[in-house]
Protein backbone atom coordinates (compact mmCIF):
# COMPACT_ATOMS: atom_id res chain seq x y z
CA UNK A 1 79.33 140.04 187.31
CA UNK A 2 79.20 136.64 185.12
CA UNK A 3 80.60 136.62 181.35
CA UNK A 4 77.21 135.84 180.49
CA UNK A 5 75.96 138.75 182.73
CA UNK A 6 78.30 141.05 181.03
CA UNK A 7 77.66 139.61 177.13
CA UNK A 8 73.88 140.44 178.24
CA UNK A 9 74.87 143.69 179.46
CA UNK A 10 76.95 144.74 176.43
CA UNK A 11 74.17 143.52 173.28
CA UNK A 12 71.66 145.80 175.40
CA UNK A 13 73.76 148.60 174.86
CA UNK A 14 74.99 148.41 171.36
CA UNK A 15 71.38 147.68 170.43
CA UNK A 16 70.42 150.91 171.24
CA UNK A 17 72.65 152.12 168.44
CA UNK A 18 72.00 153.02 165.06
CA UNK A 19 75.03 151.98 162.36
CA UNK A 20 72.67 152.03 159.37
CA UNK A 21 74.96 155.04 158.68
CA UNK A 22 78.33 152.86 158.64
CA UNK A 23 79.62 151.46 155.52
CA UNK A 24 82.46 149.91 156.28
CA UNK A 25 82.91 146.13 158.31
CA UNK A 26 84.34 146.23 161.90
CA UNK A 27 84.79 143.41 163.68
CA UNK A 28 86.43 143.49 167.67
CA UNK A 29 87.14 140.82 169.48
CA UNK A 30 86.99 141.56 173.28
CA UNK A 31 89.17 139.07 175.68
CA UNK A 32 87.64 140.00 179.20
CA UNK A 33 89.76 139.21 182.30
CA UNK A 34 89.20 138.91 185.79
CA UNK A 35 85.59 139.16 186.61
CA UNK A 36 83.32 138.48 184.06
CA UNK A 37 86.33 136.48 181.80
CA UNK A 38 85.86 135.25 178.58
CA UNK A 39 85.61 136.16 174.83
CA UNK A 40 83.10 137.94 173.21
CA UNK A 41 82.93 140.24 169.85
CA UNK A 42 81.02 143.51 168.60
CA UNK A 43 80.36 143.17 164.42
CA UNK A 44 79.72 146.08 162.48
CA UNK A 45 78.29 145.34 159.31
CA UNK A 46 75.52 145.85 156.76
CA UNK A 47 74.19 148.55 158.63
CA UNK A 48 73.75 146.50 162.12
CA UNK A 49 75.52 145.34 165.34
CA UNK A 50 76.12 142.07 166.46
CA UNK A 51 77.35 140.94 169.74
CA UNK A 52 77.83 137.67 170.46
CA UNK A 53 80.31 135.29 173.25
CA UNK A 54 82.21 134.02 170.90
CA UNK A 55 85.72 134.54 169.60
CA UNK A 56 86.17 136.26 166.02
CA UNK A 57 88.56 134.70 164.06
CA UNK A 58 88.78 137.09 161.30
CA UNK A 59 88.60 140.22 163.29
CA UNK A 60 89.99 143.29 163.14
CA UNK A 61 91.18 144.48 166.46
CA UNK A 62 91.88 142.28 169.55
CA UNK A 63 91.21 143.82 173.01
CA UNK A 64 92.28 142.25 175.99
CA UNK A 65 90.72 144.32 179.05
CA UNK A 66 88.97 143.98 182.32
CA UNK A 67 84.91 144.42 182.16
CA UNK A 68 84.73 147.45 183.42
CA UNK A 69 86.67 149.16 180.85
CA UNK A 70 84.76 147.18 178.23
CA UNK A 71 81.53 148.68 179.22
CA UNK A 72 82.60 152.22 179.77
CA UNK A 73 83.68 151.73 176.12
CA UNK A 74 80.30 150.32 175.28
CA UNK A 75 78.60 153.11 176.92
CA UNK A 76 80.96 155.85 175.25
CA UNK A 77 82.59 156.85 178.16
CA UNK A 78 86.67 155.62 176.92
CA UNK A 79 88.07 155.42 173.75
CA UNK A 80 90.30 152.72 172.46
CA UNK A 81 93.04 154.01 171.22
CA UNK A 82 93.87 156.29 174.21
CA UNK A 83 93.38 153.59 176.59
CA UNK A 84 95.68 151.75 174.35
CA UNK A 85 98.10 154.33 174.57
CA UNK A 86 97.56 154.59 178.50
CA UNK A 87 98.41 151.01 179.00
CA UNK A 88 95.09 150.50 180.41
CA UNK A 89 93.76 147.68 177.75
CA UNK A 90 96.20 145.76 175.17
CA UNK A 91 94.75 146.23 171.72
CA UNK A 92 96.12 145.03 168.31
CA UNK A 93 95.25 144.94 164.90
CA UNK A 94 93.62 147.84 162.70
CA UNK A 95 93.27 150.40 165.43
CA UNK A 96 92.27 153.16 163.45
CA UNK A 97 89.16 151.03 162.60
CA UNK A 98 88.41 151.90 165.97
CA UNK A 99 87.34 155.68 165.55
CA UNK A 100 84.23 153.70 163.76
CA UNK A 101 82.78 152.15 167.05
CA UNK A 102 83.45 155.68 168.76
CA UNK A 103 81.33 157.41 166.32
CA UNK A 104 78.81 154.92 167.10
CA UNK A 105 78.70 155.06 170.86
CA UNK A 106 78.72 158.67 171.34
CA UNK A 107 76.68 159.83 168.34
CA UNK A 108 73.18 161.12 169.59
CA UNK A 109 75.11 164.01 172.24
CA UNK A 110 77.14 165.45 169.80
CA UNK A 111 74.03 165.50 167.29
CA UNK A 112 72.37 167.35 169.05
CA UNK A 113 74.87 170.08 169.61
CA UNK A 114 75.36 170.24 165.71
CA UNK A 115 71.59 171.00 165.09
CA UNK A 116 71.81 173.62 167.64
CA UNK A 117 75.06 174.97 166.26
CA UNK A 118 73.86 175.03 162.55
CA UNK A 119 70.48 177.64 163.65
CA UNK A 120 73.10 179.94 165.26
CA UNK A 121 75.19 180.79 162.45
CA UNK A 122 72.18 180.62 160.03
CA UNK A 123 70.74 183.95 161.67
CA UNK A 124 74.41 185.64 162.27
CA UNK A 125 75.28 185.74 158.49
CA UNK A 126 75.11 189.52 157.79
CA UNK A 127 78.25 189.47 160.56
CA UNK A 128 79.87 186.78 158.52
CA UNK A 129 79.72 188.78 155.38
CA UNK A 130 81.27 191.48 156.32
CA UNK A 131 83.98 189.25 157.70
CA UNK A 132 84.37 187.91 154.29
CA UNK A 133 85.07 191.64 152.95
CA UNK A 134 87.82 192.73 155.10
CA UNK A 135 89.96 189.83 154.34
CA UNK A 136 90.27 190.03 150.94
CA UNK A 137 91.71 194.10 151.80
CA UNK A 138 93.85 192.24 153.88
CA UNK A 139 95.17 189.80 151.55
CA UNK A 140 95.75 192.96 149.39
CA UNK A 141 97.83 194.32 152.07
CA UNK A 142 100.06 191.12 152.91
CA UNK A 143 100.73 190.70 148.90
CA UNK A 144 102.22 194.44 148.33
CA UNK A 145 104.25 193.18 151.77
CA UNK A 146 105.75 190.10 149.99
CA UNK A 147 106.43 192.06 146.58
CA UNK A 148 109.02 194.19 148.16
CA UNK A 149 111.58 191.60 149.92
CA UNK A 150 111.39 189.71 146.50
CA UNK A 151 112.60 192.61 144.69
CA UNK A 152 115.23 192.71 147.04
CA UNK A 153 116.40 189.32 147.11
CA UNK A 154 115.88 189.56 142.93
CA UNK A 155 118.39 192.58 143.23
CA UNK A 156 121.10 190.34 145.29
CA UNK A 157 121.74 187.87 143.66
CA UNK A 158 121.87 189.20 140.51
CA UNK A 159 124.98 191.86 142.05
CA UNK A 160 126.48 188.22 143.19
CA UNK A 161 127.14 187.25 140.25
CA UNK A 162 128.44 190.37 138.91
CA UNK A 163 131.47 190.02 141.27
């Protein structure tokens, strides 16, 4: 694969993806080695993505990695920061910016499991209720509990001093 192939590769994936939802500005620089080397950078900002081969002067995270690892990060497959912490890409800079590009990449999968998870407790939440009920007994319970062992330890000291 050519850098050019891969820069290609890479603005066809992130332009699949929405960020109209992301406020904040992200810029990585990606430093590709091996096949496919050179610089190129994903931008985050104003509620698009822009990937061009360039190098990003102002960025906020540096990745030096192979291809392969950059497009499996493209695609959603790796996350930064634990393939930082694997020693399988160098990254520095603000990598807690990061979690923004993952939120991007994998977005539409977990979506969907939301929606479906929101209809399911909708219709269970007679069973919830009742849930709701016995704690408070229990709470109760755990606060008579308490009120003993700090009569007690009132009690002590108090006998301490005396002597």
């Amino acid at each position: 694969m050519t850098y050019f192939d891969l820069v290609e590769k890479i603005k066809k994936i992130y332009s699949k993806k929405d960020a109209s939802a992301v406020k904040e500005h992200l810029a990585i620089q990606f430093n590709i080695f091996g096949e496919g080397e050179g610089a190129y950078y994903v931008e985050i900002a104003d509620g698009g993505i822009n990937v061009e081969p360039y190098e990003y002067f102002d960025r906020d995270i540096l990745i030096s990695t192979t291809y392969d690892i950059a497009l499996k990060i493209a695609e959603g497959e790796l996350d930064i920061q634990e393939e930082a912490y694997a020693g399988r890409l160098f990254a520095e800079g603000k990598l807690g910016k990061s979690k923004l590009l993952k939120e991007l990449v994998v977005k539409k999968a977990p979506a969907k499991k939301a929606a479906k998870a929101e209809k399911k407790p909708a219709e269970k939440k007679p069973a919830a209720k009742k849930t709701a009920e016995k704690k408070p007994a229990a709470k109760k319970t755990a606060a008579k509990k308490e009120a003993k062992p700090l009569e007690k330890a009132e009690v002590k000291p108090a006998e301490t001093k005396a002597e």
